[in-house]
PDB file of N, CA and C in Angstrom:
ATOM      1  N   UNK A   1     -44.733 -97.056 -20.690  1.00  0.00           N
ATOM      2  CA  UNK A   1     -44.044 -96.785 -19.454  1.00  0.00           C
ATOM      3  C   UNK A   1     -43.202 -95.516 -19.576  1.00  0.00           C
ATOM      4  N   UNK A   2     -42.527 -95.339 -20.843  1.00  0.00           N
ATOM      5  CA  UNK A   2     -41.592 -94.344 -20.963  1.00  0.00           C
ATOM      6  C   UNK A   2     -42.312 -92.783 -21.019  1.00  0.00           C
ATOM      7  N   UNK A   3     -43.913 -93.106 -21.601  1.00  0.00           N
ATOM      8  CA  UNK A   3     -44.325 -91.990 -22.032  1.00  0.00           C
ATOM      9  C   UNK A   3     -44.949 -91.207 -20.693  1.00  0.00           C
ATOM     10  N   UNK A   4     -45.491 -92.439 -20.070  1.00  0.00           N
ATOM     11  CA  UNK A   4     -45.730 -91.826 -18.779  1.00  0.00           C
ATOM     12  C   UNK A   4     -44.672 -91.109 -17.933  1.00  0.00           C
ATOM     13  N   UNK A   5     -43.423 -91.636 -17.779  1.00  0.00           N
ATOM     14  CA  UNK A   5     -42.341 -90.839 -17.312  1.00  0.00           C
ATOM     15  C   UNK A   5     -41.856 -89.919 -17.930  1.00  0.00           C
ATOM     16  N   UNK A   6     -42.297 -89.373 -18.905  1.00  0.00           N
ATOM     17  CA  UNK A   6     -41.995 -88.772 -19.912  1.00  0.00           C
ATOM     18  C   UNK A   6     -42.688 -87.115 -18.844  1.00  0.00           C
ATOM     19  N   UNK A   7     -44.040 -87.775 -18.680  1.00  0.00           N
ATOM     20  CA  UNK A   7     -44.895 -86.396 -18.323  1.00  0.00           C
ATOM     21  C   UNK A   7     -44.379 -85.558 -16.696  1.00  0.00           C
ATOM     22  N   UNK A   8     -43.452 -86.790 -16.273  1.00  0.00           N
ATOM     23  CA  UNK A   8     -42.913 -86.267 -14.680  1.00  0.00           C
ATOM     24  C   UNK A   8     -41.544 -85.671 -15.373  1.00  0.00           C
ATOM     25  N   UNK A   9     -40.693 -86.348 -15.961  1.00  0.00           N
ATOM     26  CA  UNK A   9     -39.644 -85.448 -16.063  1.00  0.00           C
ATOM     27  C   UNK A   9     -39.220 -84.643 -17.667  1.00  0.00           C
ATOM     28  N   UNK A  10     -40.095 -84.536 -18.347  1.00  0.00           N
ATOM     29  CA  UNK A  10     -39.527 -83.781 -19.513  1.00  0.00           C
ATOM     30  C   UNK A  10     -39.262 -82.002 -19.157  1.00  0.00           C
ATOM     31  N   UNK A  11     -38.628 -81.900 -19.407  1.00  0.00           N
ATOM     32  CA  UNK A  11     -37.848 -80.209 -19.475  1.00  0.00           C
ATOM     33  C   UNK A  11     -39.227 -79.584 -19.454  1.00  0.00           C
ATOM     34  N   UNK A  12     -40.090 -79.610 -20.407  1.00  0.00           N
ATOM     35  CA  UNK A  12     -41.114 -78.875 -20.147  1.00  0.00           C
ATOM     36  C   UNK A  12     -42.421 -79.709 -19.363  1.00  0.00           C
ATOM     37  N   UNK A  13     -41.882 -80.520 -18.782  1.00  0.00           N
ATOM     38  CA  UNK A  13     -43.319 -80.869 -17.871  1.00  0.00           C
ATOM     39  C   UNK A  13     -44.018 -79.995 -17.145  1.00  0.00           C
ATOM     40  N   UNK A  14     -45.438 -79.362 -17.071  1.00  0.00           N
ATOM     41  CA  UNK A  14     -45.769 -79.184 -16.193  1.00  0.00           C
ATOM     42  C   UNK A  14     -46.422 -79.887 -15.083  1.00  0.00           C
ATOM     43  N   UNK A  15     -46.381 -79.508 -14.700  1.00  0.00           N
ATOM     44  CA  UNK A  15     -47.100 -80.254 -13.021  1.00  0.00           C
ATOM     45  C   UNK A  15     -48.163 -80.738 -12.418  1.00  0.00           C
ATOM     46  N   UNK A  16     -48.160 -81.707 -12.651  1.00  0.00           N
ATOM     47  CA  UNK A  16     -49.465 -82.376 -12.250  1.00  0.00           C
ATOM     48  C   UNK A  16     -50.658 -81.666 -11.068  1.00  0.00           C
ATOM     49  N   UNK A  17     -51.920 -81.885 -11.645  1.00  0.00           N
ATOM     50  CA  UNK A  17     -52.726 -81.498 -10.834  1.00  0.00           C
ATOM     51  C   UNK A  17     -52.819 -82.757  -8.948  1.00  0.00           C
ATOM     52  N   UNK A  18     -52.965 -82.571  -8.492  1.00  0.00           N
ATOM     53  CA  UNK A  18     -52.989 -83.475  -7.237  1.00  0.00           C
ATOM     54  C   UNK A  18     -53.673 -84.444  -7.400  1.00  0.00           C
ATOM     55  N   UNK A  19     -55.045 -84.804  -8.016  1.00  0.00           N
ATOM     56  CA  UNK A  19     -55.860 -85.984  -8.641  1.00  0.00           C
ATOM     57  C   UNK A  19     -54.572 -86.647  -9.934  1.00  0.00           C
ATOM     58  N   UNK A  20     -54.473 -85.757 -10.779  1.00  0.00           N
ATOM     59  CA  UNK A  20     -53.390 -86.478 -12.057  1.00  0.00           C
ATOM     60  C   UNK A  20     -51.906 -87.154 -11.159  1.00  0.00           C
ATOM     61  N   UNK A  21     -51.390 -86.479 -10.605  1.00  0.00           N
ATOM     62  CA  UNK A  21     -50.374 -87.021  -9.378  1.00  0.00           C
ATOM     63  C   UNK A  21     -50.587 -88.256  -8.924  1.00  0.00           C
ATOM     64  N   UNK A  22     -51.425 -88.634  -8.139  1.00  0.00           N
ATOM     65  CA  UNK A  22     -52.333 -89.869  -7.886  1.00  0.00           C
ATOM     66  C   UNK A  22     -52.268 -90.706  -8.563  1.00  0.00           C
ATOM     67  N   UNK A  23     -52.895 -90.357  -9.678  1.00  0.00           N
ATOM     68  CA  UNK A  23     -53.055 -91.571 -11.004  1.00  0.00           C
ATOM     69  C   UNK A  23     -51.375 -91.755 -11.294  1.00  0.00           C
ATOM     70  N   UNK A  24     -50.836 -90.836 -12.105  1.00  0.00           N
ATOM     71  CA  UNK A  24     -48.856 -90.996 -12.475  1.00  0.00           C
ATOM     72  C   UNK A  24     -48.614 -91.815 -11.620  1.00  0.00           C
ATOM     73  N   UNK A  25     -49.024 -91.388 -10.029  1.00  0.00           N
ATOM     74  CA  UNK A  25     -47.988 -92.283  -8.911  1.00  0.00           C
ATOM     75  C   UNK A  25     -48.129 -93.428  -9.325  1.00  0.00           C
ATOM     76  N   UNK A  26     -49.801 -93.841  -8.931  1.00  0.00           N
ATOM     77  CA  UNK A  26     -49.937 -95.453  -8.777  1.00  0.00           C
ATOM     78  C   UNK A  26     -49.973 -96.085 -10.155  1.00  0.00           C
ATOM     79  N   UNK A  27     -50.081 -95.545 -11.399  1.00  0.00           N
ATOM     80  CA  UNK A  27     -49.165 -95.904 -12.536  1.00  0.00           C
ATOM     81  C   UNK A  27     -47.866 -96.067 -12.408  1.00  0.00           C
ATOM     82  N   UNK A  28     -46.814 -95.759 -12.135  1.00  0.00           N
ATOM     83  CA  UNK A  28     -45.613 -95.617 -12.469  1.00  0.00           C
ATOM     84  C   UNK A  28     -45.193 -96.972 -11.091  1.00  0.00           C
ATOM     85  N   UNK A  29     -45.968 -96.787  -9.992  1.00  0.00           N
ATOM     86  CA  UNK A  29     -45.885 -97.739  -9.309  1.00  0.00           C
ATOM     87  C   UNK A  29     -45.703 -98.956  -9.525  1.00  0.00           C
ATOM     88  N   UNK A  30     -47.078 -99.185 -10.401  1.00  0.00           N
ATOM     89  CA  UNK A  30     -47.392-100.555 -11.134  1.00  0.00           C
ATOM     90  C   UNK A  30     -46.860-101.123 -12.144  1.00  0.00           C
ATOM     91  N   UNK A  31     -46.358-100.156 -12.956  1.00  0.00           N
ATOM     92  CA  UNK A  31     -44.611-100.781 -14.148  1.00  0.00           C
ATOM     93  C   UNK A  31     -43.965-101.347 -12.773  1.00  0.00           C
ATOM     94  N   UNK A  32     -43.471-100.520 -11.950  1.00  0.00           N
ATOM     95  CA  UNK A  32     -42.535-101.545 -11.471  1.00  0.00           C
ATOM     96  C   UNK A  32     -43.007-102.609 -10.925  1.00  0.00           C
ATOM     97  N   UNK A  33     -43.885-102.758 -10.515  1.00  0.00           N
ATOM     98  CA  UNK A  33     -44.120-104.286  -9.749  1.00  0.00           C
ATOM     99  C   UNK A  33     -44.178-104.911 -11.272  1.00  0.00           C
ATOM    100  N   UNK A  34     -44.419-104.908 -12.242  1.00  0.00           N
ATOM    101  CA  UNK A  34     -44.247-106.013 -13.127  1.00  0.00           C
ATOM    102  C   UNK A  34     -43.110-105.369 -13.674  1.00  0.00           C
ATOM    103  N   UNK A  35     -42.322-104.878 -14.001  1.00  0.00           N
ATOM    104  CA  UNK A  35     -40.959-104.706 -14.460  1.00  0.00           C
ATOM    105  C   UNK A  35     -40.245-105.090 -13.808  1.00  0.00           C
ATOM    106  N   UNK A  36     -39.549-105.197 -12.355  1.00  0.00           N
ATOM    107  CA  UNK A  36     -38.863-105.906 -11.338  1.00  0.00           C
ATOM    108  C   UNK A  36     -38.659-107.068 -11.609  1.00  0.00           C
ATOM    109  N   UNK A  37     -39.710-107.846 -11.468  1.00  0.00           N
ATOM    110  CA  UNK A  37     -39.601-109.309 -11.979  1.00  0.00           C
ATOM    111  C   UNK A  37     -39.063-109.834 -13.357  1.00  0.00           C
ATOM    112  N   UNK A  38     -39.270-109.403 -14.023  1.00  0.00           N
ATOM    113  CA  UNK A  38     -39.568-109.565 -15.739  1.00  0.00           C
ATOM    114  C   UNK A  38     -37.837-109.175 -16.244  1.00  0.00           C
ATOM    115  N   UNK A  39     -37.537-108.188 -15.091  1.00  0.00           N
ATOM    116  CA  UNK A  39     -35.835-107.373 -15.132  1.00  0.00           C
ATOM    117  C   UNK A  39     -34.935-108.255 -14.497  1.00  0.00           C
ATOM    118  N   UNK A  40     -35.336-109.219 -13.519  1.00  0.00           N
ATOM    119  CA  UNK A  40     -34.815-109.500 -12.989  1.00  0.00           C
ATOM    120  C   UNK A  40     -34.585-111.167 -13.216  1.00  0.00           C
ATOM    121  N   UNK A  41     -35.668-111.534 -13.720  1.00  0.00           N
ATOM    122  CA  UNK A  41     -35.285-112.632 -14.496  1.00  0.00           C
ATOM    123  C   UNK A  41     -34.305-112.941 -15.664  1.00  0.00           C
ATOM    124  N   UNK A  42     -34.617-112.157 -16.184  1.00  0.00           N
ATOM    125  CA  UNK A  42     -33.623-111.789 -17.393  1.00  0.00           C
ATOM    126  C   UNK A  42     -32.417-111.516 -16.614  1.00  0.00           C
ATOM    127  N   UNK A  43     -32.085-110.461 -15.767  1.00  0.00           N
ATOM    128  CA  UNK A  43     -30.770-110.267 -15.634  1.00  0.00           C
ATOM    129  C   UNK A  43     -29.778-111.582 -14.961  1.00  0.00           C
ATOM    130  N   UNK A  44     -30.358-112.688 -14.575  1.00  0.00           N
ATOM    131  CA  UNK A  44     -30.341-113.228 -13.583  1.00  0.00           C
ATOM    132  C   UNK A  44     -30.057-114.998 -14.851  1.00  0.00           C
ATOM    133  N   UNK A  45     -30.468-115.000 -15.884  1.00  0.00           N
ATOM    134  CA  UNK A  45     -29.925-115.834 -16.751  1.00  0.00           C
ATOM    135  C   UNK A  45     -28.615-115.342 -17.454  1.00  0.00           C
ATOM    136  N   UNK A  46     -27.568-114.056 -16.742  1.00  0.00           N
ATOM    137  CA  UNK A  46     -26.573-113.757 -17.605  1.00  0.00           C
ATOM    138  C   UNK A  46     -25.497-114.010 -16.464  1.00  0.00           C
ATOM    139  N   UNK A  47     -24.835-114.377 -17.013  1.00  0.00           N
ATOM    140  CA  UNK A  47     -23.212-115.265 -15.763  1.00  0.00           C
ATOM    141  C   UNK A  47     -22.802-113.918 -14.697  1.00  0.00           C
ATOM    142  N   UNK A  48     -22.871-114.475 -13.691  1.00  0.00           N
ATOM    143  CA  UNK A  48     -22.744-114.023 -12.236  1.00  0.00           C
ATOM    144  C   UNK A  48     -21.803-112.539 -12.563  1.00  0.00           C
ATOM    145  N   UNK A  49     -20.570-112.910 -13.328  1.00  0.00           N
ATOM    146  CA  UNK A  49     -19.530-111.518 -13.237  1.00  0.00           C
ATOM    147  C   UNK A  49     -20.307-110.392 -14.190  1.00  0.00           C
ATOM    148  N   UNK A  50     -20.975-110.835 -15.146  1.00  0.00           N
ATOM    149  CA  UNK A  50     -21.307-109.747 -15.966  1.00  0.00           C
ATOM    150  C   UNK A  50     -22.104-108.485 -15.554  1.00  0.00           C
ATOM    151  N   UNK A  51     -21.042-107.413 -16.011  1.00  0.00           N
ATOM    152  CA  UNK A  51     -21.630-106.408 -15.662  1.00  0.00           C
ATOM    153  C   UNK A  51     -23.052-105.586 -15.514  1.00  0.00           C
ATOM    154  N   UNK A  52     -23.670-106.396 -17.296  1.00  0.00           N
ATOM    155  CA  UNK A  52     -25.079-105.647 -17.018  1.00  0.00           C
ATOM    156  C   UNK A  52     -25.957-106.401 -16.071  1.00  0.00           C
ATOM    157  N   UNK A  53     -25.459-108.267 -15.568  1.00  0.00           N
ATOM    158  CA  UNK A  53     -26.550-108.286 -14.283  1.00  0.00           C
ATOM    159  C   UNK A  53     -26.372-107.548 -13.612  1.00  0.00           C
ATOM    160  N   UNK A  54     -24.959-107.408 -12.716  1.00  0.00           N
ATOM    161  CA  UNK A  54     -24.823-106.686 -12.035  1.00  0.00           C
ATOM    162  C   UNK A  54     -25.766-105.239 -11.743  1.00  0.00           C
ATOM    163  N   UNK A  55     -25.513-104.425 -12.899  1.00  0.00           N
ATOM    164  CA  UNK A  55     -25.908-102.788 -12.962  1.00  0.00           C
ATOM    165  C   UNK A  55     -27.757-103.324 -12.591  1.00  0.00           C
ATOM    166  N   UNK A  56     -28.476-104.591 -13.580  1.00  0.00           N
ATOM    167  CA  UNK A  56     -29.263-104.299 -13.382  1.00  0.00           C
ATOM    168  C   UNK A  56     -30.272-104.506 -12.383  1.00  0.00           C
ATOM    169  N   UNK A  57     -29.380-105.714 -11.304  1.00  0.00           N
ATOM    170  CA  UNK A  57     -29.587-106.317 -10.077  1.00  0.00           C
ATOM    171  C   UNK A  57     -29.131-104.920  -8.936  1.00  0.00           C
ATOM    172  N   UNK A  58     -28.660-103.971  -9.502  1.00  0.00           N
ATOM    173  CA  UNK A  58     -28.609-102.696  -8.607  1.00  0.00           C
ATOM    174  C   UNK A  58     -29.874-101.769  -8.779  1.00  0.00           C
ATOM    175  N   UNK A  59     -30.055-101.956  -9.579  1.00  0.00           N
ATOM    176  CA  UNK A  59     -31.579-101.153 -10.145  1.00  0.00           C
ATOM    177  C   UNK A  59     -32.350-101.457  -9.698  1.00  0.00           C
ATOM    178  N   UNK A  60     -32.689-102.756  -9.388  1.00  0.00           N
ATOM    179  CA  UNK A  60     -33.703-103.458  -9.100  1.00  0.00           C
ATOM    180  C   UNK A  60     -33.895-103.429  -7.394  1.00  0.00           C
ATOM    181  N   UNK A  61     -32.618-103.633  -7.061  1.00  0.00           N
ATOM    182  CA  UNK A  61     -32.793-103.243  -5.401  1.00  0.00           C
ATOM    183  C   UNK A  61     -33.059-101.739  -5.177  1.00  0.00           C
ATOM    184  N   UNK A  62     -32.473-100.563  -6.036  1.00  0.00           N
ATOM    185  CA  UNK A  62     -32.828 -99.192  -5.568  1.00  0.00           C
ATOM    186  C   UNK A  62     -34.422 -99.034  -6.321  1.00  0.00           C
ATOM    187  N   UNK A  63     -34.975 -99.795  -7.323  1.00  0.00           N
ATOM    188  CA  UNK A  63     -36.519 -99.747  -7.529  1.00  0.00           C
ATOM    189  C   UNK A  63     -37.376-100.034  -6.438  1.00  0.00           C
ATOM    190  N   UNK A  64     -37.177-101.076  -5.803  1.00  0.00           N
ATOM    191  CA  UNK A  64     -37.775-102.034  -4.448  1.00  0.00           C
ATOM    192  C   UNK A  64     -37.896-101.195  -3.323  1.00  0.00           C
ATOM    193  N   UNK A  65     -36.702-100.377  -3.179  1.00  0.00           N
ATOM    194  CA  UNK A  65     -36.549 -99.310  -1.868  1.00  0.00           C
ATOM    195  C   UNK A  65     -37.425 -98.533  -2.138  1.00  0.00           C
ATOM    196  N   UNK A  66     -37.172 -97.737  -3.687  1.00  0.00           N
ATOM    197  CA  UNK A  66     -38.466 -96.823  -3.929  1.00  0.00           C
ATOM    198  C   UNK A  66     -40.104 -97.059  -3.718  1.00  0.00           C
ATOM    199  N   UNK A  67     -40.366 -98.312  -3.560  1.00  0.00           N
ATOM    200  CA  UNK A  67     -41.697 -98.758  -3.715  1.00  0.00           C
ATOM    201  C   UNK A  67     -42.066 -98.602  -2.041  1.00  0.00           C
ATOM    202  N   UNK A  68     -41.003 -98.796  -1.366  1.00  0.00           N
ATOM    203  CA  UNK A  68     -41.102 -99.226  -0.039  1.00  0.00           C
ATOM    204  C   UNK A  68     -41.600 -97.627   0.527  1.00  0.00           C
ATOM    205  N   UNK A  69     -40.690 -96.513   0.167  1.00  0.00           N
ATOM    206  CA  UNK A  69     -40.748 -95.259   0.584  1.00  0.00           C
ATOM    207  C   UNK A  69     -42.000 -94.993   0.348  1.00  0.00           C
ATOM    208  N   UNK A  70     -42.380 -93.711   0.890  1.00  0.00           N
ATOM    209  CA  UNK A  70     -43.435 -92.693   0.624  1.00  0.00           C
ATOM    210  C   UNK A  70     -42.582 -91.522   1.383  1.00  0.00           C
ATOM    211  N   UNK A  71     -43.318 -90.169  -0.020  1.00  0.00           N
ATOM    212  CA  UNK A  71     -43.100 -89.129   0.626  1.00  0.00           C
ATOM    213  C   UNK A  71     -42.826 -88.739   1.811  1.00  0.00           C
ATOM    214  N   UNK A  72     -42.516 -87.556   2.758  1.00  0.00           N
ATOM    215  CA  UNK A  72     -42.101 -87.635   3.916  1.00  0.00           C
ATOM    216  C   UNK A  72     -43.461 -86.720   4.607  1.00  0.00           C
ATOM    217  N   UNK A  73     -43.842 -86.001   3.579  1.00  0.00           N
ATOM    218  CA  UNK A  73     -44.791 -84.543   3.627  1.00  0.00           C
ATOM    219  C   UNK A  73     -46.111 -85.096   2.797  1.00  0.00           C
ATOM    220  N   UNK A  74     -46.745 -84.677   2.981  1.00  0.00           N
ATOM    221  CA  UNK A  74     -48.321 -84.704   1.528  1.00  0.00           C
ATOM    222  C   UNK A  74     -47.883 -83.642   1.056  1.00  0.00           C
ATOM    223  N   UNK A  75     -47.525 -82.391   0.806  1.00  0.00           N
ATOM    224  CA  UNK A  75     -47.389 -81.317  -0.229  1.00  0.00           C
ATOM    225  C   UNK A  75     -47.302 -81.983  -1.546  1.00  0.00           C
ATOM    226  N   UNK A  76     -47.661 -81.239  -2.474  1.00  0.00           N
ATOM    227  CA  UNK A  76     -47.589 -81.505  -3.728  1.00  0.00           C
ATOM    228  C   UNK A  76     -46.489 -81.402  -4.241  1.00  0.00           C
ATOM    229  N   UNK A  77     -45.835 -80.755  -3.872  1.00  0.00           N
ATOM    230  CA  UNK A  77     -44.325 -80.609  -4.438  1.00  0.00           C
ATOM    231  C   UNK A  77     -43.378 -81.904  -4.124  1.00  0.00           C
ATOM    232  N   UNK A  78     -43.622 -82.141  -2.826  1.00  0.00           N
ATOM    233  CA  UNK A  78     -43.055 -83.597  -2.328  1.00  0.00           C
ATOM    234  C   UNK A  78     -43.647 -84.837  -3.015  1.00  0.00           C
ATOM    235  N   UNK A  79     -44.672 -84.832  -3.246  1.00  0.00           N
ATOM    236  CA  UNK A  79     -45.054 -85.813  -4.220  1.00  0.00           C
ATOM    237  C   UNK A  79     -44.954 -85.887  -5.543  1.00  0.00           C
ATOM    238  N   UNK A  80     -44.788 -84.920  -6.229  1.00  0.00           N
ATOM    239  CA  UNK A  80     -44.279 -84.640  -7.604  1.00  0.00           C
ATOM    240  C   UNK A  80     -42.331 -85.079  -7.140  1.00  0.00           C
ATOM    241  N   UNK A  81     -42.134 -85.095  -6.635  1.00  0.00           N
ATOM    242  CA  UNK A  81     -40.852 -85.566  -6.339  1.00  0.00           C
ATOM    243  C   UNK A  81     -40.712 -86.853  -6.366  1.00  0.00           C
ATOM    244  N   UNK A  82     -41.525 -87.311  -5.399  1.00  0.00           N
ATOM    245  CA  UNK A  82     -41.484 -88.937  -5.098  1.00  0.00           C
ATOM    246  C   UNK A  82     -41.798 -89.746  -6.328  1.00  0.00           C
ATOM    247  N   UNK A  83     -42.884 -88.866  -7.066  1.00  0.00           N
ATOM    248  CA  UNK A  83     -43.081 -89.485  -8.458  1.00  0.00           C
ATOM    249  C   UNK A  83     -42.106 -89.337  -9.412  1.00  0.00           C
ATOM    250  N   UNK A  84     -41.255 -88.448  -9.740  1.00  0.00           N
ATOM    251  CA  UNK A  84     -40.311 -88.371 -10.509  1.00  0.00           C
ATOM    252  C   UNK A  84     -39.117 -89.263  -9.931  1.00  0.00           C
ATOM    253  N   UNK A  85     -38.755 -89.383  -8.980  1.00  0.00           N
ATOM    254  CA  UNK A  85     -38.187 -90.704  -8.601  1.00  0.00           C
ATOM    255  C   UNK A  85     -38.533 -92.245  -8.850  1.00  0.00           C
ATOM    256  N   UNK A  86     -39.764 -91.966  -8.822  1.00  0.00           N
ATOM    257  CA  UNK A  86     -40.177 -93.374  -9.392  1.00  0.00           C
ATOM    258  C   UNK A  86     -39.994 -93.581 -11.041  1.00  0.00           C
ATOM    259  N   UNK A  87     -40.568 -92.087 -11.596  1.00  0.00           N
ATOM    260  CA  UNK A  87     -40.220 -92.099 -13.532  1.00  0.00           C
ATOM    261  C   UNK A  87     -38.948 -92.981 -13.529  1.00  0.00           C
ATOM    262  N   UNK A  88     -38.058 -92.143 -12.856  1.00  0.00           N
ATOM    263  CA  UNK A  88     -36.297 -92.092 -12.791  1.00  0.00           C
ATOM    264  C   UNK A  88     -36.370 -93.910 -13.180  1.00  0.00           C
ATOM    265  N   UNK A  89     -36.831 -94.612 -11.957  1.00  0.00           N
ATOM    266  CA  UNK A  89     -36.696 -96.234 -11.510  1.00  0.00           C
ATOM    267  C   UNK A  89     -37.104 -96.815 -13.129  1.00  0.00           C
ATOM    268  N   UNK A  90     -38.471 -96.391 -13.274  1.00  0.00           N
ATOM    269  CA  UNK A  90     -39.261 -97.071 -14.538  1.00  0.00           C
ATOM    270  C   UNK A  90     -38.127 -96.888 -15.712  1.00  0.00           C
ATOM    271  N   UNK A  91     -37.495 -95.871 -16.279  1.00  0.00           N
ATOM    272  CA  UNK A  91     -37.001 -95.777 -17.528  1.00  0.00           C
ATOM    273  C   UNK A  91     -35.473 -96.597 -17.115  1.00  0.00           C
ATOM    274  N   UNK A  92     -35.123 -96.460 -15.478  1.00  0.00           N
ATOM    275  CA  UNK A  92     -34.154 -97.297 -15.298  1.00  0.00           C
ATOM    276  C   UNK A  92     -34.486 -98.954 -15.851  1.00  0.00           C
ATOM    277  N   UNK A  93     -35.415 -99.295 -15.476  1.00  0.00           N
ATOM    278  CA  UNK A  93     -35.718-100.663 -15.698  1.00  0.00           C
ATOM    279  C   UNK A  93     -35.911-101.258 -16.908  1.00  0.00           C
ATOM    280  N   UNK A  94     -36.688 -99.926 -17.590  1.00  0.00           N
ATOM    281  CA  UNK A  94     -37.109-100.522 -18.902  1.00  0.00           C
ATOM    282  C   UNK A  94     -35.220-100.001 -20.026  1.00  0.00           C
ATOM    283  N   UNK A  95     -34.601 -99.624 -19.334  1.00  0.00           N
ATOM    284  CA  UNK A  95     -33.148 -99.851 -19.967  1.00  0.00           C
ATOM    285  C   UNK A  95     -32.423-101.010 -19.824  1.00  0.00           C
ATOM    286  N   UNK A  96     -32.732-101.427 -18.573  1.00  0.00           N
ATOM    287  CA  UNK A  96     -32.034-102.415 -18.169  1.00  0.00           C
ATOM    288  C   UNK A  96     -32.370-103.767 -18.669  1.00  0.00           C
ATOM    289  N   UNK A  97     -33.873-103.672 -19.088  1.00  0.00           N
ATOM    290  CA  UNK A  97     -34.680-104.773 -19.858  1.00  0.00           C
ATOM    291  C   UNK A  97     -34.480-105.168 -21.209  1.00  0.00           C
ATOM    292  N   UNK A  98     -33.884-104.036 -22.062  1.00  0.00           N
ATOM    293  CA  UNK A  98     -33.356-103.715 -22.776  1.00  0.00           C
ATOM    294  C   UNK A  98     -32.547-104.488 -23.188  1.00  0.00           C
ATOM    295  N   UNK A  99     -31.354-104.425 -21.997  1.00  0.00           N
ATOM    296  CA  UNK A  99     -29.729-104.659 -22.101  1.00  0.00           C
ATOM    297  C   UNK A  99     -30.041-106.178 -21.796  1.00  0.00           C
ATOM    298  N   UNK A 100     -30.615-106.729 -20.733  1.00  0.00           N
ATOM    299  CA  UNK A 100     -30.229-108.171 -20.309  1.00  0.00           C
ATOM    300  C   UNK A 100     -31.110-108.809 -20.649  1.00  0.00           C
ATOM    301  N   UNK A 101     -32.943-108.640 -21.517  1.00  0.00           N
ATOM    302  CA  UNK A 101     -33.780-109.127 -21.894  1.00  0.00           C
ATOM    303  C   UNK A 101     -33.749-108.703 -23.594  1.00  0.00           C
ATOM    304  N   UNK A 102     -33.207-108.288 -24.321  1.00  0.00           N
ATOM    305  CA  UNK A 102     -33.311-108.429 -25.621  1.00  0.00           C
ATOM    306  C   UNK A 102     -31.792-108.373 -25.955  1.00  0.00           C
ATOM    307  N   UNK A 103     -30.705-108.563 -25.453  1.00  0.00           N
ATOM    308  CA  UNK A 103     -29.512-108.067 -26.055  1.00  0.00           C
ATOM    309  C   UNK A 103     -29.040-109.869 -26.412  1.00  0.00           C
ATOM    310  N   UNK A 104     -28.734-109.431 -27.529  1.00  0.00           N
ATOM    311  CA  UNK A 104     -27.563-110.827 -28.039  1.00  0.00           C
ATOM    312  C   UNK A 104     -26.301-111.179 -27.401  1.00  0.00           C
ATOM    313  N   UNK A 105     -26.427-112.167 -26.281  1.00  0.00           N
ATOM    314  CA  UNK A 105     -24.882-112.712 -25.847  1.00  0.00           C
ATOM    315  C   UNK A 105     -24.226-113.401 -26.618  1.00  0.00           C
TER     316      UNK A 105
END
């Protein structure tokens, strides 16, 4: 998941061809529909005040919005956007999976 987001936002990414775009999108798409759940379960067995449900029950609603959106334009540039927003969500999640699915309470 990370490596794929890796290719939308690393310093030297270049830019997807419009077919490779496509594929990233509906990859990066598809972590989240199974990361959401999997994040959210986990966050969701840790007591109501704690902060990392919290942070990661915020993630999870601004992941959901992202899924909901689409670009505003077809340009490629707008979609290399929309996809790097989505990277953004994925490495959000898989941090957050991190924190409330492997961390020792």
């Amino acid at each position: 998941m990370r490596a794929t987001s890796r290719l939308l936002l690393a310093q030297d990414a270049e830019p997807p061809s419009p077919q490779d775009l496509e594929t990233l999108t509906l990859r990066l798409r598809g972590y989240m529909m199974l990361a959401i759940p999997v994040v959210e379960s986990a966050a969701l067995t840790w007591p109501e005040g704690d902060v990392p449900r919290a942070c990661a029950l915020a993630c999870i609603g601004e992941a959901r919005m992202r899924l909901r959106l689409e670009p505003r334009n077809s340009t490629l540039t707008a979609g290399i956007r929309y996809a790097q927003r989505l990277a953004r969500s994925v490495n959000a999640l898989c941090d957050h999976y991190r924190t409330v699915g492997g961390e020792q309470r």
